[in-house]
PDB file of N, CA and C in Angstrom:
ATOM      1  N   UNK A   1      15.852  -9.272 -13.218  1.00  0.00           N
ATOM      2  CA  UNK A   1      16.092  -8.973 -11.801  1.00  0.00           C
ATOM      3  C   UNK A   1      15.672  -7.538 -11.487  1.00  0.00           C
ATOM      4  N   UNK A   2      15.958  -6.483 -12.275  1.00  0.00           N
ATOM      5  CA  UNK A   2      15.917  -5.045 -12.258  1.00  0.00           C
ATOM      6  C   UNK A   2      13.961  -5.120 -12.010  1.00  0.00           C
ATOM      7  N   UNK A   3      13.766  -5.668 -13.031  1.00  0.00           N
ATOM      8  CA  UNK A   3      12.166  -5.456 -13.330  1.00  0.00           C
ATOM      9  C   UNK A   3      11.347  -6.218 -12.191  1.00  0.00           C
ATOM     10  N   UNK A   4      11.682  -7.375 -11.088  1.00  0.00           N
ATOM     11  CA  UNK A   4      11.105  -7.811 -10.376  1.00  0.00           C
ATOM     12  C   UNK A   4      11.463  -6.862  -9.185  1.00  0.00           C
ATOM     13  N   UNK A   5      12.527  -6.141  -8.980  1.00  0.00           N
ATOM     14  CA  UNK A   5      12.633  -5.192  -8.080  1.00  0.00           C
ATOM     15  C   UNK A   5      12.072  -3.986  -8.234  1.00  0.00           C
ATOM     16  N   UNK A   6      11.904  -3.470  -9.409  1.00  0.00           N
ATOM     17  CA  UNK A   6      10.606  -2.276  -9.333  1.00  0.00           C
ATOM     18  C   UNK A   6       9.139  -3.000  -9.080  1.00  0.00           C
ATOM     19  N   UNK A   7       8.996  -4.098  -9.532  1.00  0.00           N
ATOM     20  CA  UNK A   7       7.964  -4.686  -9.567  1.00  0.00           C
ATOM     21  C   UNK A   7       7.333  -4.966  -8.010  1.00  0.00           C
ATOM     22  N   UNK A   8       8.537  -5.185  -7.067  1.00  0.00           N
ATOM     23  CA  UNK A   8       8.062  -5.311  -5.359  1.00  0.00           C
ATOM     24  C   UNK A   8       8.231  -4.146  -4.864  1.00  0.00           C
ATOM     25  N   UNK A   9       8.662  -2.861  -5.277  1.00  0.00           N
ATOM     26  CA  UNK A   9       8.686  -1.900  -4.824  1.00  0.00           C
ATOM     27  C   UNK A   9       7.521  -1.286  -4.741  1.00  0.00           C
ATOM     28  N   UNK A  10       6.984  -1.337  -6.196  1.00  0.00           N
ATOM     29  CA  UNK A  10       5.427  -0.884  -6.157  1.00  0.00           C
ATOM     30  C   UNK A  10       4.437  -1.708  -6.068  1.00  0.00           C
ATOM     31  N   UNK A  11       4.334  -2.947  -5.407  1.00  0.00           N
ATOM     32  CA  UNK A  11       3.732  -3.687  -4.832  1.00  0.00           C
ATOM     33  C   UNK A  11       3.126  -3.296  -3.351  1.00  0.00           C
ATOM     34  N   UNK A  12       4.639  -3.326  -2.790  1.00  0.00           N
ATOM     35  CA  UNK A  12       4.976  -2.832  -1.518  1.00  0.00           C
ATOM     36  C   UNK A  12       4.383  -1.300  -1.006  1.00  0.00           C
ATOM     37  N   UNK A  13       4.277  -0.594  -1.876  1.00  0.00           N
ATOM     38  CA  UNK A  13       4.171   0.703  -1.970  1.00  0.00           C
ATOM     39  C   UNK A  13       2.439   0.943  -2.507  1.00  0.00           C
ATOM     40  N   UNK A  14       1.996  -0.080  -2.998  1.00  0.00           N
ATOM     41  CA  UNK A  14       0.686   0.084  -3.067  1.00  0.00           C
ATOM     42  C   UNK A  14      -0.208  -1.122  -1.403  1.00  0.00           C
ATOM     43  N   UNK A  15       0.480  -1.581  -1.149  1.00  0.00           N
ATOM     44  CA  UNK A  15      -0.344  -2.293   0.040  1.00  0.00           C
ATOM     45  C   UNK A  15      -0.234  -1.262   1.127  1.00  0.00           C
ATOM     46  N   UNK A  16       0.813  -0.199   0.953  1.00  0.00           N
ATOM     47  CA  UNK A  16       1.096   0.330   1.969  1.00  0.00           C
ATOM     48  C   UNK A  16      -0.018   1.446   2.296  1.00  0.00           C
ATOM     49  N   UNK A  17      -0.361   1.976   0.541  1.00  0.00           N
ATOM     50  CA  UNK A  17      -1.390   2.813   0.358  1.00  0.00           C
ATOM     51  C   UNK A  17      -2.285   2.172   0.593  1.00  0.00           C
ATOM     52  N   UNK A  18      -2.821   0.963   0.792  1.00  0.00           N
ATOM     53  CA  UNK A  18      -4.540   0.118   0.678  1.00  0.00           C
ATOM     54  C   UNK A  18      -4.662   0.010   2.467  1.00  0.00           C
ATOM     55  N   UNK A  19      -3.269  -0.451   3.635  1.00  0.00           N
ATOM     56  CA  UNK A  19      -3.407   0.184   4.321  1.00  0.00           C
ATOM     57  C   UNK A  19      -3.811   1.737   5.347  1.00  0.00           C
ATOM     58  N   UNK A  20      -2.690   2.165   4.849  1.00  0.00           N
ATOM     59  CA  UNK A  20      -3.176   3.737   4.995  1.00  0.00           C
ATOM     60  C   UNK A  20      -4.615   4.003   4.742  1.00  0.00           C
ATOM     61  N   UNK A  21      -5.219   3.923   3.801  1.00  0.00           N
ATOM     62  CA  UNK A  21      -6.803   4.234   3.253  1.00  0.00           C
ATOM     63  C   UNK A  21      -7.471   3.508   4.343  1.00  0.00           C
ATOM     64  N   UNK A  22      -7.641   2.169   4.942  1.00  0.00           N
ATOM     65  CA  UNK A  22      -8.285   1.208   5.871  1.00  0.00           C
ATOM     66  C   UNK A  22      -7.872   1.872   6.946  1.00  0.00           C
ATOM     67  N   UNK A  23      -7.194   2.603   7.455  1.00  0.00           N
ATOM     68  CA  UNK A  23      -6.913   3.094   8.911  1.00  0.00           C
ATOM     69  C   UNK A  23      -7.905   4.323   8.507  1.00  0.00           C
ATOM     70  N   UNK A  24      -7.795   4.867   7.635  1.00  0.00           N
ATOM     71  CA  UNK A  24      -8.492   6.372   7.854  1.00  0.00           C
ATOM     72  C   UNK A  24      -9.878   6.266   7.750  1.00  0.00           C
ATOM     73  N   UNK A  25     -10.134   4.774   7.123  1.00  0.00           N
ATOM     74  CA  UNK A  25     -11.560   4.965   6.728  1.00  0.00           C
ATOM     75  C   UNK A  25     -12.026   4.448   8.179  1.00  0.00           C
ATOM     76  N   UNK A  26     -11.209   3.458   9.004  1.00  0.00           N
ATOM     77  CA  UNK A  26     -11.899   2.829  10.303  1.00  0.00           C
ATOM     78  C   UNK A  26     -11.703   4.095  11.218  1.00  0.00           C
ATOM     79  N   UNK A  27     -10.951   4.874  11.065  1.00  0.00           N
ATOM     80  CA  UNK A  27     -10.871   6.494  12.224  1.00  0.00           C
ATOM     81  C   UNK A  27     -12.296   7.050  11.582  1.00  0.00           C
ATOM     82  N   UNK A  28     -12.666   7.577  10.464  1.00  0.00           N
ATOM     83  CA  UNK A  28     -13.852   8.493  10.135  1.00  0.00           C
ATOM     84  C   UNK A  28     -15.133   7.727  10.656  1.00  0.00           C
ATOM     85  N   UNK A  29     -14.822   6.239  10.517  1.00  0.00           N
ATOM     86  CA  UNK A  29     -16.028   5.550  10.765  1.00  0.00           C
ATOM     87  C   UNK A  29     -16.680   5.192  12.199  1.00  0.00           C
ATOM     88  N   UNK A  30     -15.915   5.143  12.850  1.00  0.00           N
ATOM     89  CA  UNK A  30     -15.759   5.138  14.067  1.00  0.00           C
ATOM     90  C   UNK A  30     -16.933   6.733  14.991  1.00  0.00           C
TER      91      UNK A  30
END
């Protein structure tokens, strides 16, 4: 249980980063 909850944390926490990166790259590109 412990290990599937770090496991969606940094899931969560990396889509959040793959977002973030796709907004900045569609602002520079733009």
């Amino acid at each position: 249980m412990q290990i599937t909850l770090k496991f969606g944390k940094l899931l969560l926490t990396i889509t959040i980063d793959i977002r973030f990166i796709l907004a900045v790259i569609i602002l520079i590109s733009q």
